[in-house]
C-alpha atoms as a PDB file:
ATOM      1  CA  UNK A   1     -17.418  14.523 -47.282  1.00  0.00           C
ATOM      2  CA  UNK A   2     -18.190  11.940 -44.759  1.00  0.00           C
ATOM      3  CA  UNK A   3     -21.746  11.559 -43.591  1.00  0.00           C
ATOM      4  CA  UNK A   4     -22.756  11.328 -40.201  1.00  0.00           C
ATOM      5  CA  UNK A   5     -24.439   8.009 -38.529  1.00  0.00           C
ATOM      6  CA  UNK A   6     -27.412   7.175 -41.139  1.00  0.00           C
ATOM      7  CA  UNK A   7     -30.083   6.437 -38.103  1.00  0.00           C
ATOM      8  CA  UNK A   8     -29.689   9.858 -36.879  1.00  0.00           C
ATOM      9  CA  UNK A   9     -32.476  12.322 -38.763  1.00  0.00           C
ATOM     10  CA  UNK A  10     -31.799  16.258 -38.612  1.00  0.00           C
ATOM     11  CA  UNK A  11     -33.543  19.204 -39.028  1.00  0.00           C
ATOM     12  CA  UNK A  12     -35.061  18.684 -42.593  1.00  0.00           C
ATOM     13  CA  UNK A  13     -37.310  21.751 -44.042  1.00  0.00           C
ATOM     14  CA  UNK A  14     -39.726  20.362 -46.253  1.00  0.00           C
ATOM     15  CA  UNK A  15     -42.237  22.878 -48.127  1.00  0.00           C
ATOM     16  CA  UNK A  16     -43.890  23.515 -51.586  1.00  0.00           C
ATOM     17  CA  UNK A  17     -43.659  26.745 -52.862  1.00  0.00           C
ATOM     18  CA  UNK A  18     -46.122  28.478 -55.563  1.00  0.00           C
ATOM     19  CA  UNK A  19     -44.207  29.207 -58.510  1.00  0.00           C
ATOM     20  CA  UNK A  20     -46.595  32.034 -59.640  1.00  0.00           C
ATOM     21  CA  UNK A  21     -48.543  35.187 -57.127  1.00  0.00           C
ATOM     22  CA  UNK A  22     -50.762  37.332 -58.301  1.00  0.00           C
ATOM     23  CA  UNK A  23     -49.298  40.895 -59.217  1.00  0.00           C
ATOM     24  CA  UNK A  24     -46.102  39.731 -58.997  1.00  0.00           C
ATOM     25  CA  UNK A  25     -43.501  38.800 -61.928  1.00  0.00           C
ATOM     26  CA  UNK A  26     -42.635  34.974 -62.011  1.00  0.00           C
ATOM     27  CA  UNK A  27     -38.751  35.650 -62.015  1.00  0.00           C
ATOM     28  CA  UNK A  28     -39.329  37.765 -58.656  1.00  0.00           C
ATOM     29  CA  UNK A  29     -41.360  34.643 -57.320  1.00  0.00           C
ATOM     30  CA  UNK A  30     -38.408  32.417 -57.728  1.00  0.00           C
ATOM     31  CA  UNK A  31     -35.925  35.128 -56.199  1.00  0.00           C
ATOM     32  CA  UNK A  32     -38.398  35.070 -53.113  1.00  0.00           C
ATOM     33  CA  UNK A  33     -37.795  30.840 -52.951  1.00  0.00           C
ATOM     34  CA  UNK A  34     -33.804  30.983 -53.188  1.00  0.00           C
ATOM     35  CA  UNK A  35     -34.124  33.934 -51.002  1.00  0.00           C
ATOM     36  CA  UNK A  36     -35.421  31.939 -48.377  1.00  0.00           C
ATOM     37  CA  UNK A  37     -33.771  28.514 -49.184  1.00  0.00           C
ATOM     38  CA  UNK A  38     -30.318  30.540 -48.766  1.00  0.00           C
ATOM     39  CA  UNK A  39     -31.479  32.317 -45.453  1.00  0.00           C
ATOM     40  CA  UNK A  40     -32.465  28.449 -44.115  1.00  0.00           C
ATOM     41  CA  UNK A  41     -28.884  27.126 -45.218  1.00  0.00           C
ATOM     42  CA  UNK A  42     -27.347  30.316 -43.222  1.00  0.00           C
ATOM     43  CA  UNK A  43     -29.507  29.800 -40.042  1.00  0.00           C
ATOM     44  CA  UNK A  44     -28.367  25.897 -39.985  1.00  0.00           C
ATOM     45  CA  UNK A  45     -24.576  26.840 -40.594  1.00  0.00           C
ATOM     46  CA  UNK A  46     -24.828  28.747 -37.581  1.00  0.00           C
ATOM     47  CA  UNK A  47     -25.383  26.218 -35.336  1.00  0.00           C
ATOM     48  CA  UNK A  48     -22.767  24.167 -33.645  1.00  0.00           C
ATOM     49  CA  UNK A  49     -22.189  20.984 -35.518  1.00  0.00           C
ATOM     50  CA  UNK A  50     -22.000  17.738 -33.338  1.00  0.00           C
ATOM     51  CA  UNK A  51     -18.583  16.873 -31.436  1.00  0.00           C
ATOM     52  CA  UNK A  52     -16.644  14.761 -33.729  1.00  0.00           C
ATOM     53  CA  UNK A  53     -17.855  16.690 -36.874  1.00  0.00           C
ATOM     54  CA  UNK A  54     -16.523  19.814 -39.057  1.00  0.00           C
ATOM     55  CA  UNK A  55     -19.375  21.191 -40.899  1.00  0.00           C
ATOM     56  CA  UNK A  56     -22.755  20.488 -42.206  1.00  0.00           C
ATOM     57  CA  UNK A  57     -23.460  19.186 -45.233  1.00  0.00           C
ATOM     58  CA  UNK A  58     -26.950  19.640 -47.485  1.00  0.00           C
ATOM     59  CA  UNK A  59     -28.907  16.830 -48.937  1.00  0.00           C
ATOM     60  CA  UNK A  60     -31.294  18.093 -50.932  1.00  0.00           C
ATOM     61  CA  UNK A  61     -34.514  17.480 -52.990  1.00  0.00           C
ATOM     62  CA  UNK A  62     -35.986  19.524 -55.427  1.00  0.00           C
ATOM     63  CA  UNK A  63     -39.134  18.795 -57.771  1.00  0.00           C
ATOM     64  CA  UNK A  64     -42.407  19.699 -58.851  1.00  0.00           C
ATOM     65  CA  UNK A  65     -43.814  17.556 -56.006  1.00  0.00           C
ATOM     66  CA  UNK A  66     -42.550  15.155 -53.271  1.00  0.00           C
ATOM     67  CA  UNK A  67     -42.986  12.291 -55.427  1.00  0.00           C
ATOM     68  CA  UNK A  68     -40.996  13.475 -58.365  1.00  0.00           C
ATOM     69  CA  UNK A  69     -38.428  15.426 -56.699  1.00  0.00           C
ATOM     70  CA  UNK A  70     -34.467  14.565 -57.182  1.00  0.00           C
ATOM     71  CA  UNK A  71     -31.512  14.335 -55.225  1.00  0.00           C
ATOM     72  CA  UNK A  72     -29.570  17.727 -55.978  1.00  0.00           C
ATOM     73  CA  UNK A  73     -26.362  19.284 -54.256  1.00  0.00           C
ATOM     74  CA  UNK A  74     -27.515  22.550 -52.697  1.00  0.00           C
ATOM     75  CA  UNK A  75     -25.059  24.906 -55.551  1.00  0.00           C
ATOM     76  CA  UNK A  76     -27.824  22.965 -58.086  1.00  0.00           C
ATOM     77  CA  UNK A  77     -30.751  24.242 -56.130  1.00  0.00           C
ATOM     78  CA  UNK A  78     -31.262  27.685 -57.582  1.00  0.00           C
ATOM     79  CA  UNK A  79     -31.271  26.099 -61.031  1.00  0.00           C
ATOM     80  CA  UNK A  80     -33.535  22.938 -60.601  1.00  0.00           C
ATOM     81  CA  UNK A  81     -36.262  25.750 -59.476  1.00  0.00           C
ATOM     82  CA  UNK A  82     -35.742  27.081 -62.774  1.00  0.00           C
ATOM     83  CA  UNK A  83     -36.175  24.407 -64.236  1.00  0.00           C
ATOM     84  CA  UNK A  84     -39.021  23.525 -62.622  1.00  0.00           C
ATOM     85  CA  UNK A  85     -40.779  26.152 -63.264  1.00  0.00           C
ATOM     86  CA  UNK A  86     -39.741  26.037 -66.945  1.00  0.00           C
ATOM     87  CA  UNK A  87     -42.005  23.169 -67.185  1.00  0.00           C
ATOM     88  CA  UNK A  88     -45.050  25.367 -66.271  1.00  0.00           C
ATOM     89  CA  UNK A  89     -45.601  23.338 -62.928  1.00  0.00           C
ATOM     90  CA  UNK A  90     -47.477  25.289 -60.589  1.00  0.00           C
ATOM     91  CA  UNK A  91     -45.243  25.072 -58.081  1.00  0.00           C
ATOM     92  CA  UNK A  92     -42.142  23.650 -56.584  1.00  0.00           C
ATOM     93  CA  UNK A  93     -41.167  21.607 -53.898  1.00  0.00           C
ATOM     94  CA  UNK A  94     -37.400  21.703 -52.135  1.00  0.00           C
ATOM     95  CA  UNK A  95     -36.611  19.426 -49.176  1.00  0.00           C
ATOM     96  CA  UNK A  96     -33.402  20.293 -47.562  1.00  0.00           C
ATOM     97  CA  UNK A  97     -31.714  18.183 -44.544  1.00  0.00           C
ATOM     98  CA  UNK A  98     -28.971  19.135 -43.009  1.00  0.00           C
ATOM     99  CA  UNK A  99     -26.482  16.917 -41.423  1.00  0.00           C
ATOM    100  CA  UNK A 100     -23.150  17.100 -39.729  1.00  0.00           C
ATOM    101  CA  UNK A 101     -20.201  15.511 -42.095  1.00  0.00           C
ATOM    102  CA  UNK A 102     -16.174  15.658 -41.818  1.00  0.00           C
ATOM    103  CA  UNK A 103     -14.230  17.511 -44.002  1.00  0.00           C
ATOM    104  CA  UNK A 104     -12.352  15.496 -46.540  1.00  0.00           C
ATOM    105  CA  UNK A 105      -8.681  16.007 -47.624  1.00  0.00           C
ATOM    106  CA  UNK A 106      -8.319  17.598 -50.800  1.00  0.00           C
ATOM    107  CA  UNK A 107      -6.189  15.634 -53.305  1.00  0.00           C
END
């Protein structure tokens, strides 16, 4: 997939989550965080991409904190938070842009 012009920013959601809440079992804790990671990919998908554009594409960040986090595709999301929190980190942080790419032809 192409990308769209590189000085243009988009809507990017940028937040740490806590890995752990009281009364609450850690594997729920991560459901909650691709719960709501997969509700903000569905809410951009909905909008209308830019003339000259097919779809938008995900460039995402996941780590323990801004700093450390690493480039990911957003199907390698859901397990990076795992992993993540296998490291006992306190919590995680995802950045997620979204921005408006062409669809390339398969081979």
């Amino acid at each position: 997939m192409s990308r769209g012009s590189g000085d243009q920013r988009w809507v990017v959601m940028k937040k740490t989550f806590p890995l752990q809440a009281p009364g609450k079992d850690d594997a729920r804790v991560r459901d909650k965080i691709r719960h709501e990671v997969n509700k903000y990919v569905r809410r951009e998908r909905r909008k209308e991409v830019p003339e000259g554009f097919a779809q938008w594409e995900f460039q995402c960040r996941v780590g323990p904190g801004p700093e450390d986090a690493q480039p990911r595709t957003i199907k390698e999301v859901a397990g990076a938070i795992d992993a993540v929190a296998l490291t006992g980190m306190p919590a995680v942080y995802i950045e997620i842009e979204a921005v408006p790419a062409q669809r390339l032809a398969g081979p």
